[in-house]
C-alpha atoms as a PDB file:
ATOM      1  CA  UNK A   1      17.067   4.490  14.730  1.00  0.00           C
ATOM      2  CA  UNK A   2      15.584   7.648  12.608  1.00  0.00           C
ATOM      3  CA  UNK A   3      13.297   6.822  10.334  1.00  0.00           C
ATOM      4  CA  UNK A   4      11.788   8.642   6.926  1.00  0.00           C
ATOM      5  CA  UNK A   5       8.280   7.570   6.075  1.00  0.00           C
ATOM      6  CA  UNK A   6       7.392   8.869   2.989  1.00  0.00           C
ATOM      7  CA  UNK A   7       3.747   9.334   2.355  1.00  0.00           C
ATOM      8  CA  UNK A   8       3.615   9.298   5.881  1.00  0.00           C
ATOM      9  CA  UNK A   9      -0.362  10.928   6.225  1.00  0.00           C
ATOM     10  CA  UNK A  10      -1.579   8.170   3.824  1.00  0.00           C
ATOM     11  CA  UNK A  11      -3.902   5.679   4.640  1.00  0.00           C
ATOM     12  CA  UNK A  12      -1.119   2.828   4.788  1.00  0.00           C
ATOM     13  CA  UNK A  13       1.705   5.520   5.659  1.00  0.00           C
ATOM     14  CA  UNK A  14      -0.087   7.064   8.810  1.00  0.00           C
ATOM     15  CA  UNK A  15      -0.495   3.349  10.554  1.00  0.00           C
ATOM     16  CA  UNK A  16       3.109   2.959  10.173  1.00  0.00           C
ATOM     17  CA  UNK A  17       3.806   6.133  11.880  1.00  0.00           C
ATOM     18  CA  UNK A  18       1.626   5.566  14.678  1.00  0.00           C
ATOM     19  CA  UNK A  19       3.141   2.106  15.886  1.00  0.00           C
ATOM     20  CA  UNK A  20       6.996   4.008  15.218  1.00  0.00           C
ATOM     21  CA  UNK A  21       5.799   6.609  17.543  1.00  0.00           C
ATOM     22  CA  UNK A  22       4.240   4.066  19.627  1.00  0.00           C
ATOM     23  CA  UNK A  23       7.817   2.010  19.885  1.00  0.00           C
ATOM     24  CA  UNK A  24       9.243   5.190  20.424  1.00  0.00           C
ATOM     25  CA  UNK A  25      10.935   5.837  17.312  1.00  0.00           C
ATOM     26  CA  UNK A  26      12.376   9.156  15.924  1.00  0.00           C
ATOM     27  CA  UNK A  27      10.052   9.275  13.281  1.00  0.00           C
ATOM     28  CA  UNK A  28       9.984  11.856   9.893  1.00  0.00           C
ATOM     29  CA  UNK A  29       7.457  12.458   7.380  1.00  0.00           C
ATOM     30  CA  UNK A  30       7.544  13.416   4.008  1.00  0.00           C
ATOM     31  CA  UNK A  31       4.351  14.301   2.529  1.00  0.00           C
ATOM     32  CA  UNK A  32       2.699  16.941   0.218  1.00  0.00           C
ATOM     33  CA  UNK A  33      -0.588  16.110   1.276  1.00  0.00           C
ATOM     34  CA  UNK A  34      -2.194  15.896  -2.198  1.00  0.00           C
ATOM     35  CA  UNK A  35      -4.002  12.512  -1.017  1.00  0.00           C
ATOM     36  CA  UNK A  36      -2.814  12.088   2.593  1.00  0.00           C
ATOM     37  CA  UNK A  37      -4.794  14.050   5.211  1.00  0.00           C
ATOM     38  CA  UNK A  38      -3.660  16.014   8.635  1.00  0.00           C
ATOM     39  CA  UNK A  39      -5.865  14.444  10.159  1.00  0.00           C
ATOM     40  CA  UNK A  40      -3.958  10.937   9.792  1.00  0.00           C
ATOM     41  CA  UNK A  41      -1.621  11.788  12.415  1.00  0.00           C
ATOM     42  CA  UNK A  42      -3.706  14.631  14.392  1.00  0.00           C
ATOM     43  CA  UNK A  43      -3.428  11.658  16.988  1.00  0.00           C
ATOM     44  CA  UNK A  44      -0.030  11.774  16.939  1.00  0.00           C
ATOM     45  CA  UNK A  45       0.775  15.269  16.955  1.00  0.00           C
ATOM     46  CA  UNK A  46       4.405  16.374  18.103  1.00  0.00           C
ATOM     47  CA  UNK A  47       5.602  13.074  18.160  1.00  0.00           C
ATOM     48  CA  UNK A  48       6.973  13.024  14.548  1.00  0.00           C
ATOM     49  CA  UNK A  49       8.895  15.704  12.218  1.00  0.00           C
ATOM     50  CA  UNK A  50       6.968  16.967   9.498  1.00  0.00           C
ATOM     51  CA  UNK A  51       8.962  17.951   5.860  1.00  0.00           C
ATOM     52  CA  UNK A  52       5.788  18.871   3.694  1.00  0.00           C
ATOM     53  CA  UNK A  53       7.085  18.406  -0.096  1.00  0.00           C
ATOM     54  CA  UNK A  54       6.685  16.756  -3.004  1.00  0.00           C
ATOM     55  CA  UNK A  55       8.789  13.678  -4.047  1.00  0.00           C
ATOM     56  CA  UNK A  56       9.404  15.281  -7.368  1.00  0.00           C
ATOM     57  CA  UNK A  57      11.553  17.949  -6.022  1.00  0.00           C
ATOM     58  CA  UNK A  58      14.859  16.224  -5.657  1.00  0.00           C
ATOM     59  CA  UNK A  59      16.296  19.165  -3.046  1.00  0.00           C
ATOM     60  CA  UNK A  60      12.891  18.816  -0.390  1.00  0.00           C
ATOM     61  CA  UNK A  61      13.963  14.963  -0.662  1.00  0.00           C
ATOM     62  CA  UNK A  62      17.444  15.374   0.034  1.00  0.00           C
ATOM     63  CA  UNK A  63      16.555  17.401   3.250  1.00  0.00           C
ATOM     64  CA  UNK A  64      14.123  14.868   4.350  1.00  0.00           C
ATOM     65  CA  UNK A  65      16.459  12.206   3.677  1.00  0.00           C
ATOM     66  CA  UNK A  66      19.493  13.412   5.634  1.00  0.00           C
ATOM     67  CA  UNK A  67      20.360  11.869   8.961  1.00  0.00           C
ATOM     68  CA  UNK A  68      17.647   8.735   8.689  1.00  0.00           C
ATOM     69  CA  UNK A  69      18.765   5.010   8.847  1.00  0.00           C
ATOM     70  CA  UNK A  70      15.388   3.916   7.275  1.00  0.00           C
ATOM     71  CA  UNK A  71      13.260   5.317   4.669  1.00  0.00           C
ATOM     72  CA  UNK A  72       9.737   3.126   4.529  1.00  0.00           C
ATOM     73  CA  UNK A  73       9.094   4.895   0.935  1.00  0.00           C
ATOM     74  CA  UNK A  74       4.832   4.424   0.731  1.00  0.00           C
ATOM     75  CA  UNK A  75       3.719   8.109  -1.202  1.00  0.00           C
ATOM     76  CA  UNK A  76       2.450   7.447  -4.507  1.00  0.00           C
ATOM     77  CA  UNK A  77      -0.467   8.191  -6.879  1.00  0.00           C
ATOM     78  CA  UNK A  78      -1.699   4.927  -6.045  1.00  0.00           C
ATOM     79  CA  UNK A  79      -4.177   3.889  -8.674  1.00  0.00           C
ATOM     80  CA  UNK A  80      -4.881   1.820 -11.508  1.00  0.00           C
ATOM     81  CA  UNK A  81      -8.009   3.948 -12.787  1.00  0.00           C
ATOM     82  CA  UNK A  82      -5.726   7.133 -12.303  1.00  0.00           C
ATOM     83  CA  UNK A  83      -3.118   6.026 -14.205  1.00  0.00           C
ATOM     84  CA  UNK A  84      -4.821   4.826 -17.293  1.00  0.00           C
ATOM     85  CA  UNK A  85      -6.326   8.556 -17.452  1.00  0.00           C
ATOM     86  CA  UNK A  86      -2.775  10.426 -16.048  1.00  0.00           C
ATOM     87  CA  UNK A  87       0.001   7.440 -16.914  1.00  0.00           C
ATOM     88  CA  UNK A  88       2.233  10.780 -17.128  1.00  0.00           C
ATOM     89  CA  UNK A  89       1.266  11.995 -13.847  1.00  0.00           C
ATOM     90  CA  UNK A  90       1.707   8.567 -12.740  1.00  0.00           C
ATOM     91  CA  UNK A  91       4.974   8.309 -13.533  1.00  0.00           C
ATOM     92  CA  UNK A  92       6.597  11.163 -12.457  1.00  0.00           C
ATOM     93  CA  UNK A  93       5.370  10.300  -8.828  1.00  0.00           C
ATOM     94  CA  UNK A  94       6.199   7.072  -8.836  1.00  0.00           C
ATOM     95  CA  UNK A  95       8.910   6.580 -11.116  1.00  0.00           C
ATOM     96  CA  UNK A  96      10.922  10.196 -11.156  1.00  0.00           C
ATOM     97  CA  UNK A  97       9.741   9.939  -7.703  1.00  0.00           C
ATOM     98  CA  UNK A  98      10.832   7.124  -6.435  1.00  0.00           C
ATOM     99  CA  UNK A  99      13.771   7.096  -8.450  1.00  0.00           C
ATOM    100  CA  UNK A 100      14.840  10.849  -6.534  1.00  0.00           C
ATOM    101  CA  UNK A 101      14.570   9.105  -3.223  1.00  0.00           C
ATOM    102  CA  UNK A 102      17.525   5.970  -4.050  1.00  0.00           C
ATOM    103  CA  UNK A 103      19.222   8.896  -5.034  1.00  0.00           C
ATOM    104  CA  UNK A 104      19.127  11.396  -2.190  1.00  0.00           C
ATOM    105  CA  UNK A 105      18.970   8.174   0.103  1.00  0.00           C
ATOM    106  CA  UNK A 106      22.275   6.945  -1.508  1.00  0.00           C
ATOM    107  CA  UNK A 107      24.002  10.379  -0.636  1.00  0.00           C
ATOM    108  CA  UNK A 108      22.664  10.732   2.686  1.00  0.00           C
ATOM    109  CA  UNK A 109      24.001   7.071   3.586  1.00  0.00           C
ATOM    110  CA  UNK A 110      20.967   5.573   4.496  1.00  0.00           C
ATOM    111  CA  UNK A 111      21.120   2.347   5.131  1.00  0.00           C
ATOM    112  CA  UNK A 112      17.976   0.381   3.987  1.00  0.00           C
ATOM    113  CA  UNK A 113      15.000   1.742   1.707  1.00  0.00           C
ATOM    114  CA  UNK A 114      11.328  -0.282   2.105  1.00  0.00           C
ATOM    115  CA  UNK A 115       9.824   0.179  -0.909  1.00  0.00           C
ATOM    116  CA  UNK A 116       6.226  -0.031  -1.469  1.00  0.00           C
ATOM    117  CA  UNK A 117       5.262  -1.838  -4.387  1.00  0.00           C
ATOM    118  CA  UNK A 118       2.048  -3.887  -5.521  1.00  0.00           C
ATOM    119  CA  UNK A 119       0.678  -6.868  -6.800  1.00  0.00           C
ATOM    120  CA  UNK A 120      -0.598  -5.198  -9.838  1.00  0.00           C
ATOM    121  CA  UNK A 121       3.058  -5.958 -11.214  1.00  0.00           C
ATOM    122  CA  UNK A 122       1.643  -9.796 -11.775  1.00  0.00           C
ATOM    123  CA  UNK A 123      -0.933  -8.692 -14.413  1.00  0.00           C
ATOM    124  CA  UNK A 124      -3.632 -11.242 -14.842  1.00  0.00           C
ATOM    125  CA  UNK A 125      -1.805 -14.624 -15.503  1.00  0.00           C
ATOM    126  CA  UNK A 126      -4.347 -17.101 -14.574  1.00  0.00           C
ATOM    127  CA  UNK A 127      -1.599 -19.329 -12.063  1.00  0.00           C
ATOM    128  CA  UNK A 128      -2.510 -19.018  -8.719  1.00  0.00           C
ATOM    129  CA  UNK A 129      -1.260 -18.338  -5.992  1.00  0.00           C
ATOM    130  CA  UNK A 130       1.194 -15.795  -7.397  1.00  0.00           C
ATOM    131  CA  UNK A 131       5.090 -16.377  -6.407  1.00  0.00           C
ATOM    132  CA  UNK A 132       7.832 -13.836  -6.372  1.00  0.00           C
ATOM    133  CA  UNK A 133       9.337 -15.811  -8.992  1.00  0.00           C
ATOM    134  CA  UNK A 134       6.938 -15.466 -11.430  1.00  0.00           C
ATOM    135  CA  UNK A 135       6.917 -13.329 -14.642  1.00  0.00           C
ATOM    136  CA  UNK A 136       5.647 -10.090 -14.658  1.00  0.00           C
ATOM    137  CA  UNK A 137       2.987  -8.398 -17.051  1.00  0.00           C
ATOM    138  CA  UNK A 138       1.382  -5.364 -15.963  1.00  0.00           C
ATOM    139  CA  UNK A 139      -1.725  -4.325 -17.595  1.00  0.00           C
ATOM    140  CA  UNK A 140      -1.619  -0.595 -16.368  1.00  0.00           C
ATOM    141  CA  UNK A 141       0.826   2.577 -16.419  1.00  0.00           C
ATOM    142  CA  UNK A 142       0.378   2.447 -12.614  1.00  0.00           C
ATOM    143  CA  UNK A 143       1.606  -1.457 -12.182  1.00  0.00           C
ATOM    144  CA  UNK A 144       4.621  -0.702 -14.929  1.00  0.00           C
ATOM    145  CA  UNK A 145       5.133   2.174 -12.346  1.00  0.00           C
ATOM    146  CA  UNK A 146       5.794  -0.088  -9.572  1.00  0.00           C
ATOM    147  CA  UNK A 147       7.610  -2.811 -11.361  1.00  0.00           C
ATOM    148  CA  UNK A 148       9.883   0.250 -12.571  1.00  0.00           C
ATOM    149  CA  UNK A 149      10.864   1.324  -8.982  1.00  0.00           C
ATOM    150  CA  UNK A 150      11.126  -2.750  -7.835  1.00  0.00           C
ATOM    151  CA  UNK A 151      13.769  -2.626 -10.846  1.00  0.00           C
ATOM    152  CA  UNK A 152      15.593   0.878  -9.388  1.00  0.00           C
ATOM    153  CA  UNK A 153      15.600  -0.389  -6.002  1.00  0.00           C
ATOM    154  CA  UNK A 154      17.382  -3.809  -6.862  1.00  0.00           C
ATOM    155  CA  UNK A 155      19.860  -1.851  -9.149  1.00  0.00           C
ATOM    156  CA  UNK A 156      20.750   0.739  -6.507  1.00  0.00           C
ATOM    157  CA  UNK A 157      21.229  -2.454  -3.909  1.00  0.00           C
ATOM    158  CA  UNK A 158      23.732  -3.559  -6.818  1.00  0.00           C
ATOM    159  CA  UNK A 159      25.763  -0.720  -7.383  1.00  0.00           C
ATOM    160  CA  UNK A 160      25.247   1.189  -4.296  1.00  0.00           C
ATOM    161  CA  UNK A 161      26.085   0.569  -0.843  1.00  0.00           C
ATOM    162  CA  UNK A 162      22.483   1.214  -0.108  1.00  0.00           C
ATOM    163  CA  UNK A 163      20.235  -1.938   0.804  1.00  0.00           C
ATOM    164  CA  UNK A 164      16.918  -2.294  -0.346  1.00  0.00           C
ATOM    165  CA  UNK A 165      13.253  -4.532   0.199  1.00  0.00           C
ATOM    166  CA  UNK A 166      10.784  -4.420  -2.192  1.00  0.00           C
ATOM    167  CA  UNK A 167       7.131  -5.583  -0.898  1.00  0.00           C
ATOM    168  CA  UNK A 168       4.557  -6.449  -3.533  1.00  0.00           C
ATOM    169  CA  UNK A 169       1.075  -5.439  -1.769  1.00  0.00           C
ATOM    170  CA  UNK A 170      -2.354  -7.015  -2.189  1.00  0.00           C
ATOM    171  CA  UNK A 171      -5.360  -4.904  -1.647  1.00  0.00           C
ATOM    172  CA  UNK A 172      -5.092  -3.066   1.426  1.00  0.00           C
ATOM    173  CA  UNK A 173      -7.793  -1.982   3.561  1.00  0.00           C
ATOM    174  CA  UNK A 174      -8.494  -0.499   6.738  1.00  0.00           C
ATOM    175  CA  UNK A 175      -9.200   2.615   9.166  1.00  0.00           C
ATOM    176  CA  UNK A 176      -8.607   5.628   7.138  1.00  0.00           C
ATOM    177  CA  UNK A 177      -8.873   4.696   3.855  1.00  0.00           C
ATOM    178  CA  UNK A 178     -10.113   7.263   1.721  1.00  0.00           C
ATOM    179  CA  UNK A 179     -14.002   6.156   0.424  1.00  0.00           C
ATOM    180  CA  UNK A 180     -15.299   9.331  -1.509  1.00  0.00           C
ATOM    181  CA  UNK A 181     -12.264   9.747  -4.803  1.00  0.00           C
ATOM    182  CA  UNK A 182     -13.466   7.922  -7.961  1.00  0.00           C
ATOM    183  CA  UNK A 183     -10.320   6.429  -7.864  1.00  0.00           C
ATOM    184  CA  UNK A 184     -11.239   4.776  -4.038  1.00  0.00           C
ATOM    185  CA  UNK A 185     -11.084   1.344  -3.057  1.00  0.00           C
ATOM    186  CA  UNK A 186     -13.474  -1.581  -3.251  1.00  0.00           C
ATOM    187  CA  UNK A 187     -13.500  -2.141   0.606  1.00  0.00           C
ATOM    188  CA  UNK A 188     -14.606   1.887   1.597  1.00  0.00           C
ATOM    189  CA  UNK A 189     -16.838   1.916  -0.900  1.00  0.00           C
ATOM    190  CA  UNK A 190     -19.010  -0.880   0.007  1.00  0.00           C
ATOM    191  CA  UNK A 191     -18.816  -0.085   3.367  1.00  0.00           C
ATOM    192  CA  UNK A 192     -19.821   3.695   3.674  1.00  0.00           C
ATOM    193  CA  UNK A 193     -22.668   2.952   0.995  1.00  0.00           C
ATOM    194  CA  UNK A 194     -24.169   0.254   2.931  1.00  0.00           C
ATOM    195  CA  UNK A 195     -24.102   2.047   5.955  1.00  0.00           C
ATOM    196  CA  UNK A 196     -26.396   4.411   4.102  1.00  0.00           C
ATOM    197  CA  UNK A 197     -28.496   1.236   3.301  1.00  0.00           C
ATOM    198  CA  UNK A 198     -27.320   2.356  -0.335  1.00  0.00           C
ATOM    199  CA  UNK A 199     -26.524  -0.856  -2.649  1.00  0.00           C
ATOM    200  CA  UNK A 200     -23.129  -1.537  -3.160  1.00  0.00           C
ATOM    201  CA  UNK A 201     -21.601  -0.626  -6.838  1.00  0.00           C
ATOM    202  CA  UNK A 202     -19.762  -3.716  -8.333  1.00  0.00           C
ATOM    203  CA  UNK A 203     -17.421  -3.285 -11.842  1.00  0.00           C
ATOM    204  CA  UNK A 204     -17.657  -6.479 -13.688  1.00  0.00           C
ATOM    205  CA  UNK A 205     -19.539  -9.189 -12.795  1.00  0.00           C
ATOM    206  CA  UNK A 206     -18.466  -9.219  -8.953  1.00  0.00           C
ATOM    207  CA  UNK A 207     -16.929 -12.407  -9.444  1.00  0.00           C
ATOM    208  CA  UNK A 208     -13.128 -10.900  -9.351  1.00  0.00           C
ATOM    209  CA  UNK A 209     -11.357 -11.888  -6.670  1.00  0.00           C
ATOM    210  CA  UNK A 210      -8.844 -10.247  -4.000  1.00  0.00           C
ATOM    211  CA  UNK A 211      -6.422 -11.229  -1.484  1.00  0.00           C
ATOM    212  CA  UNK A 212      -7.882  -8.940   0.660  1.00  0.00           C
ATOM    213  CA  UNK A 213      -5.138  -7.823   3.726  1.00  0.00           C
ATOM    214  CA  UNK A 214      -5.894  -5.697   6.239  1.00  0.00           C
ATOM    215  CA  UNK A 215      -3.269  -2.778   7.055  1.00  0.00           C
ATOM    216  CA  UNK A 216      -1.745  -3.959   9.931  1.00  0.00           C
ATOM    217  CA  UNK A 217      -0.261  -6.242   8.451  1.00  0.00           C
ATOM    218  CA  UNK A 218       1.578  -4.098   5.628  1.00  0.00           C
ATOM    219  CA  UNK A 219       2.626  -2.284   8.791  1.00  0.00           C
ATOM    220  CA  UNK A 220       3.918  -5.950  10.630  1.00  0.00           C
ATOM    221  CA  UNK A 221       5.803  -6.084   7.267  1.00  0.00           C
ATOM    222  CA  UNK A 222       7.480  -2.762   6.779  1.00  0.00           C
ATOM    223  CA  UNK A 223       9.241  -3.110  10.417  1.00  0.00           C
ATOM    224  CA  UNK A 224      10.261  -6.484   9.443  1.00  0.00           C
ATOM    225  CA  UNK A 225      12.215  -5.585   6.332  1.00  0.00           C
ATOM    226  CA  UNK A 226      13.869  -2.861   7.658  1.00  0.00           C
ATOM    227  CA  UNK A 227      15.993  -4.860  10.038  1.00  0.00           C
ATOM    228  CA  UNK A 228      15.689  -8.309   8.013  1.00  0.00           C
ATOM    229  CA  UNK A 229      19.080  -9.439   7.653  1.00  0.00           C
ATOM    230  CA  UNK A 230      20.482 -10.727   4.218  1.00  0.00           C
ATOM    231  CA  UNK A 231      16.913  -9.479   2.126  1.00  0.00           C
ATOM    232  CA  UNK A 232      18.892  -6.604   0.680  1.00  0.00           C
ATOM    233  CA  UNK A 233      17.775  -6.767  -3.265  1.00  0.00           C
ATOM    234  CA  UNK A 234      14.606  -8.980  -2.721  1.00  0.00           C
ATOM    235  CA  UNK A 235      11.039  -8.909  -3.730  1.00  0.00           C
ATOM    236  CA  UNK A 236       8.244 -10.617  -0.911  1.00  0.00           C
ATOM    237  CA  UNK A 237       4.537 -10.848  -1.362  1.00  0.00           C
ATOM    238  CA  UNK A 238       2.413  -9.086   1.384  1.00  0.00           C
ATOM    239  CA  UNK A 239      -1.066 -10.631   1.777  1.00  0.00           C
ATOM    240  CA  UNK A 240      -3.230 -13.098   3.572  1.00  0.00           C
ATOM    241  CA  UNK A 241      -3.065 -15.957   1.203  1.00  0.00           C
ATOM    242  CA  UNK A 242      -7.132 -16.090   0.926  1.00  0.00           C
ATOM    243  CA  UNK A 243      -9.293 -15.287  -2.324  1.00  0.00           C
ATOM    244  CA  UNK A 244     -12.948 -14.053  -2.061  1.00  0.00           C
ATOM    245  CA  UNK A 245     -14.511 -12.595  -4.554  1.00  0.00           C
ATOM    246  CA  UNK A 246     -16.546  -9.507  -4.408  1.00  0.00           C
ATOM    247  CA  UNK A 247     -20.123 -11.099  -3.850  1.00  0.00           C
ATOM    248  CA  UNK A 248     -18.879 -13.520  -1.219  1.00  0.00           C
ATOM    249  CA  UNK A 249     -17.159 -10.026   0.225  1.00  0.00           C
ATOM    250  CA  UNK A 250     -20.786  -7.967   0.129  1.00  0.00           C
ATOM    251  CA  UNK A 251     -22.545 -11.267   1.900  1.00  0.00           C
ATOM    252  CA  UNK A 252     -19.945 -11.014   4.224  1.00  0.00           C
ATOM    253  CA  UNK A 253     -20.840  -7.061   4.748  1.00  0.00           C
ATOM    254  CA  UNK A 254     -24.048  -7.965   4.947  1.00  0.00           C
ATOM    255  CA  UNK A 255     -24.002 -10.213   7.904  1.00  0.00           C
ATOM    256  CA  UNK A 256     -21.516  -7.748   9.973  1.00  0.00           C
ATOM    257  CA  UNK A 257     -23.965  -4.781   9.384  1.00  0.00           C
ATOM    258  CA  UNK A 258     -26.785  -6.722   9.570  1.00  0.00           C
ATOM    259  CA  UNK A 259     -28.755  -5.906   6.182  1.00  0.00           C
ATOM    260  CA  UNK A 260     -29.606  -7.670   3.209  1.00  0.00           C
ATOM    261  CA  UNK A 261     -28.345  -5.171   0.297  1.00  0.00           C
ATOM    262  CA  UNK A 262     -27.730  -6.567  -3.219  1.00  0.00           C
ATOM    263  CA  UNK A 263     -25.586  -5.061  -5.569  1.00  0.00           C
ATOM    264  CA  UNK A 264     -25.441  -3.214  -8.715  1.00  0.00           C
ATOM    265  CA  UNK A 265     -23.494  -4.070 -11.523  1.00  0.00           C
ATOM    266  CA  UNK A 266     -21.292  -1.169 -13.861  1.00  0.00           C
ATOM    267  CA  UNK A 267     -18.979  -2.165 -16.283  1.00  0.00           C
ATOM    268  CA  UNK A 268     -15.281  -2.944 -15.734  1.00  0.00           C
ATOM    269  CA  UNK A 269     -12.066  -0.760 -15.374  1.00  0.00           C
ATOM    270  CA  UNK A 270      -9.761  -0.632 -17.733  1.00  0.00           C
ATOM    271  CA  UNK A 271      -6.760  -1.697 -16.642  1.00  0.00           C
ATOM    272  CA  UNK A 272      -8.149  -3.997 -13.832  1.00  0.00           C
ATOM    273  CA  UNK A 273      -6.977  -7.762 -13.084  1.00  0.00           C
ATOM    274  CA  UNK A 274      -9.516 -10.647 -12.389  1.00  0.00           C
ATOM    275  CA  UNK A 275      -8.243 -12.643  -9.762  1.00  0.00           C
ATOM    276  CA  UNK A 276      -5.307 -12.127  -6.971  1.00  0.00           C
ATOM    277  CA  UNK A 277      -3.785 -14.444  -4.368  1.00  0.00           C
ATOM    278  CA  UNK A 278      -0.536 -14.541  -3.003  1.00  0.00           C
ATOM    279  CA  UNK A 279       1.767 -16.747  -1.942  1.00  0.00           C
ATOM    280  CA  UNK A 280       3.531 -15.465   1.505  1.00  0.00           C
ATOM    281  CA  UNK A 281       6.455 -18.519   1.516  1.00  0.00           C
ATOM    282  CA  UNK A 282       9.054 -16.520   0.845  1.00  0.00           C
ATOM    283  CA  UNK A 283       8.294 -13.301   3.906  1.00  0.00           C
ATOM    284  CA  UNK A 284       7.731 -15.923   6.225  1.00  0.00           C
ATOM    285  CA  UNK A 285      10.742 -17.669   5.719  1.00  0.00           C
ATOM    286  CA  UNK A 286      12.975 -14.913   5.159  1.00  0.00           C
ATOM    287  CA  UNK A 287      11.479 -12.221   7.344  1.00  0.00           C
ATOM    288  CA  UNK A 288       9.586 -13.638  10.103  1.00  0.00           C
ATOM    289  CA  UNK A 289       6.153 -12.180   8.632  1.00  0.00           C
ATOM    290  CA  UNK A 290       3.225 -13.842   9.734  1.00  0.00           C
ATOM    291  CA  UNK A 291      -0.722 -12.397   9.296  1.00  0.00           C
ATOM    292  CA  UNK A 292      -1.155 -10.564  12.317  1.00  0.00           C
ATOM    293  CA  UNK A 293      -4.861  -9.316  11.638  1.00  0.00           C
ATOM    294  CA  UNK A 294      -6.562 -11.863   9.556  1.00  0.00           C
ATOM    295  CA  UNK A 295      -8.550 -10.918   6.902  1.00  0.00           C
ATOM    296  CA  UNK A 296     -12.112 -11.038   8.274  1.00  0.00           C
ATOM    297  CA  UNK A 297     -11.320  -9.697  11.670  1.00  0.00           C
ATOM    298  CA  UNK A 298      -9.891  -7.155   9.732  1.00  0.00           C
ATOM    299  CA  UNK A 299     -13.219  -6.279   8.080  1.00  0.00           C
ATOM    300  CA  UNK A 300     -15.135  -6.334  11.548  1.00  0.00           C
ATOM    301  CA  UNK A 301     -12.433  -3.594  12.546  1.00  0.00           C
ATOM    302  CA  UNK A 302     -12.905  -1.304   9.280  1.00  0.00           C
ATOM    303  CA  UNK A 303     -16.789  -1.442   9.438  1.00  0.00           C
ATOM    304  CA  UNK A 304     -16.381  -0.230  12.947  1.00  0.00           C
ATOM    305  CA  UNK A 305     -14.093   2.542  12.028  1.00  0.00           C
ATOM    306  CA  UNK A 306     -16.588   3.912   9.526  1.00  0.00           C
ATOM    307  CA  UNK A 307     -19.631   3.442  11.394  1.00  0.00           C
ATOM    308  CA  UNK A 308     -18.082   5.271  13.932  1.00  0.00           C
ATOM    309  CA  UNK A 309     -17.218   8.381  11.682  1.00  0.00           C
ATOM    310  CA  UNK A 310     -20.619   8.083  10.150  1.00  0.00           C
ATOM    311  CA  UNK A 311     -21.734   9.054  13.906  1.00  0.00           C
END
């Protein structure tokens, strides 16, 4: 089976290409490496093809698209803080974008497109835990984004004999996640600040709270929906099913790295919801997904990874 990762030297995008290659997949990547890094898959050099391009240019994503069974579709401009600032820039990566992928995967006759999508879709609706089935309300240009390309991928399963999955992710972390763009992550922030015995910087009042899941098991997840059968269409939550909020998340920190570093406090993010939890129901039932890596074991893993770049 051939399969097109797009994004494929992300953070998320490069763990999925390692455990193809290390299943012995044929394995392509699409990537313009405006936030993905060489470096990603320097590890697993020669064991993929490369097509360096941007998902904007319909004709680069035809070529990459011809000849794969599977497209795992993860590149995107993948903030909220990014796209209240750029919602134009946003969009045209992850709509235009997205949307030029059904289409050259459509004429290539691909068979099944993985699309990454996020929890952000949910907005802040105070029911908890949040089920597929639940309205949408995005409170950012970057979670109407991914609702948009949820609603392209279900239309092209519709009218096109092209199947589609649609996974709603919840706060990713792990090993190569960017810490130093404004635009970073909660997780690789803390982290490579308190390794410098710096205090952590909290938006808000630190009592927000994540379903914190750790990458591996976005990748578990991807490889399930691409061979899922009768999911063609369908939306599934990918998380842990746990809330903690940011303090309980920095005590936490604290104990792995052994300090005792107290945060500071900035104002909120435009754009940013309170509280997150998912419920996982529906990708156990339908795809076999189970948590792999659980959340705080997850952790222990990440704060090794960057203590052992800090060295």
């Amino acid at each position: 089976m051939k399969y097109l990762v797009t994004g494929g030297a992300g953070f998320i995008g490069s763990h999925i290409v390692t455990e193809l290659v290390a299943r012995g997949a044929d394995v392509r990547v699409l990537d313009d490496f405006s936030t993905g890094q060489r470096e990603n898959l320097a590890h697993v050099a020669g064991h993929f093809e490369l097509v360096e391009g941007d998902l904007r240019e319909l004709d680069t994503v035809r070529r990459a698209a011809q000849g794969v069974e599977v497209v795992l579709h993860q590149a995107a401009l993948s903030s909220v803080a990014r796209s209240v600032e750029d919602p134009v820039g946003t969009n045209a990566v992850n709509v235009t974008g997205t949307l030029n992928l059904l289409v050259a995967a459509r004429d290539a006759g691909v068979r099944r497109l993985v699309y990454a999508s996020s929890s952000s879709v949910y907005g802040d609706s105070p029911v908890m835990p949040k089920v597929e089935t639940m309205p949408v309300a995005p409170k950012s240009p970057y979670a109407v984004a991914k609702l948009t390309g949820e609603l392209y991928a279900r239309v092209f399963a519709q009218l096109y004999d092209l199947e589609t999955v649609s996974l709603r992710y919840f706060n990713v972390f792990g090993p190569r996640q960017d810490p130093m763009s404004q635009y970073s992550a909660v997780i690789p922030i803390f982290i490579t600040a308190m390794l410098r015995g710096e205090q952590p910087p909290v938006e808000d009042d630190g009592l927000q709270s994540r379903d914190f899941t750790y990458v591996a098991n976005n990748v578990h997840t991807n490889l399930l929906a691409a061979t899922a059968p009768g999911v063609s269409g369908e939306v599934f939550n990918v998380a842990c099913g746990k809330r903690v909020n940011l303090l309980e998340l920095i005590g936490l920190l604290n104990g792995i790295l052994g300090t005792d570093l107290q945060p500071t406090f900035k104002a909120p993010r435009p754009g940013d919801v309170k509280h997150s939890l998912a419920d996982v129901d529906k990708a156990q039932t339908l795809l076999g997904y189970e948590t792999v890596v659980d959340w705080e074991e997850g952790l222990r893993r990440t704060v090794e990874w960057y203590r052992e770049q800090a060295h």
